[in-house]
Protein backbone atom coordinates (compact mmCIF):
# COMPACT_ATOMS: atom_id res chain seq x y z
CA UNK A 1 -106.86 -5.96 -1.30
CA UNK A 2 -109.80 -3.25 -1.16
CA UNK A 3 -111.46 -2.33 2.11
CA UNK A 4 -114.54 -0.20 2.60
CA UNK A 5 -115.97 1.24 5.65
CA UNK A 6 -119.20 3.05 6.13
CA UNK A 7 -119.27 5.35 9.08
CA UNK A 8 -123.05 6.52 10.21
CA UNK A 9 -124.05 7.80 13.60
CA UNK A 10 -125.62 6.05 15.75
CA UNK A 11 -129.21 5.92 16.27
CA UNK A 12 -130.05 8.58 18.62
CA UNK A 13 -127.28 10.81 18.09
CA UNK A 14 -128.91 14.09 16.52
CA UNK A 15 -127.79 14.86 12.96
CA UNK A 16 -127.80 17.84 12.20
CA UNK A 17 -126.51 17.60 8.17
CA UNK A 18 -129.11 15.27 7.57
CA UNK A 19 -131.92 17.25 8.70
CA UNK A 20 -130.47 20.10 6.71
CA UNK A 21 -130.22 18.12 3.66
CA UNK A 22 -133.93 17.03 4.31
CA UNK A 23 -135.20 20.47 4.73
CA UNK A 24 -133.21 21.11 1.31
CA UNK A 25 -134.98 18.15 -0.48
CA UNK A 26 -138.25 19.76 0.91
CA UNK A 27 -137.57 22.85 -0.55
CA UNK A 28 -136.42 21.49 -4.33
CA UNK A 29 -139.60 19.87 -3.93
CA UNK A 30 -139.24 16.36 -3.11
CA UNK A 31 -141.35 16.33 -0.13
CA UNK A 32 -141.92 12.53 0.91
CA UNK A 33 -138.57 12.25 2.31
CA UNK A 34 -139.01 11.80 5.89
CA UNK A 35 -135.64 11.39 7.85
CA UNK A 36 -132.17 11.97 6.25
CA UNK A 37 -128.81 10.10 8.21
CA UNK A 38 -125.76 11.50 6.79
CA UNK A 39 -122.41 9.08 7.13
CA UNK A 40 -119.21 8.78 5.41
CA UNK A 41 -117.41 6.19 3.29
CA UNK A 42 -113.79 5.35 3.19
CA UNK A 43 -112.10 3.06 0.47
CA UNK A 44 -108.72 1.70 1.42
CA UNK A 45 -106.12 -0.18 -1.14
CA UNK A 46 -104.26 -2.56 1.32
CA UNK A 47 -100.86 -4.44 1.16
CA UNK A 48 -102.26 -7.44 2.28
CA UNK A 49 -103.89 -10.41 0.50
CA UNK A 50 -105.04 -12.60 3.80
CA UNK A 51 -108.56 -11.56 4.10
CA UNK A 52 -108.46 -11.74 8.00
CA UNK A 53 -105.23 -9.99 8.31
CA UNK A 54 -107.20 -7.04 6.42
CA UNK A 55 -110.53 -7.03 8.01
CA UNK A 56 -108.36 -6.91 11.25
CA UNK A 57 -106.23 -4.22 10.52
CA UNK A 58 -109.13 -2.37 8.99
CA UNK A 59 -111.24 -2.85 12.16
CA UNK A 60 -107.68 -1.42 14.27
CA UNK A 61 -108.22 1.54 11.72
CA UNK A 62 -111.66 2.39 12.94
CA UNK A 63 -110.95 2.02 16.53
CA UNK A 64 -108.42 4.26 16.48
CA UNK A 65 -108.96 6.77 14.03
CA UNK A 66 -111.59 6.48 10.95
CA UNK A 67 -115.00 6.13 13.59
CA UNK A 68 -115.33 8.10 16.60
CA UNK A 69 -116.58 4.76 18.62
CA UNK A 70 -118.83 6.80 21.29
CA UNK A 71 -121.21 8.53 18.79
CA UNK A 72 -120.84 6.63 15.77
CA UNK A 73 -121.11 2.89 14.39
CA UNK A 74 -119.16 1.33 11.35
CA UNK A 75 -118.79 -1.63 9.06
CA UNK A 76 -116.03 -2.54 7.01
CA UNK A 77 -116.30 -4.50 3.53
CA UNK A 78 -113.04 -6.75 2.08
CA UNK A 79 -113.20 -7.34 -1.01
């Protein structure tokens, strides 16, 4: 089974990369973008076939390890 997470900061938390990669737009010329939020995305190949077992684990994963819970938010897609 496939699992995908999308990390992002939260709202609030300053980001720094995607203010730099909105002052880089700005300077290739594309000058309507107004706020840039810069996240990750994990994809994970899992043993398991029982969707709940997997969004569970996956969710375990985040808490622990992928997301760092206090600045930034997450979701997680089974598929």
């Amino acid at each position: 089974m496939k699992a995908k997470v999308t990390v992002m900061l939260k709202a609030g938390v300053l980001d720094p990369q995607g203010e730099a990669v909105r002052h880089a737009l700005g300077s290739l010329g594309f000058a309507g973008v107004e706020k840039v939020r810069q996240g990750k995305v994990i994809e994970l190949d899992l043993a398991t076939t029982d969707r709940a077992e997997a969004e569970a684990e996956v969710t375990a994963m985040c808490e622990k390890l992928l997301a760092n819970t206090v600045i930034e938010s997450y979701q997680v897609e089974i598929g």
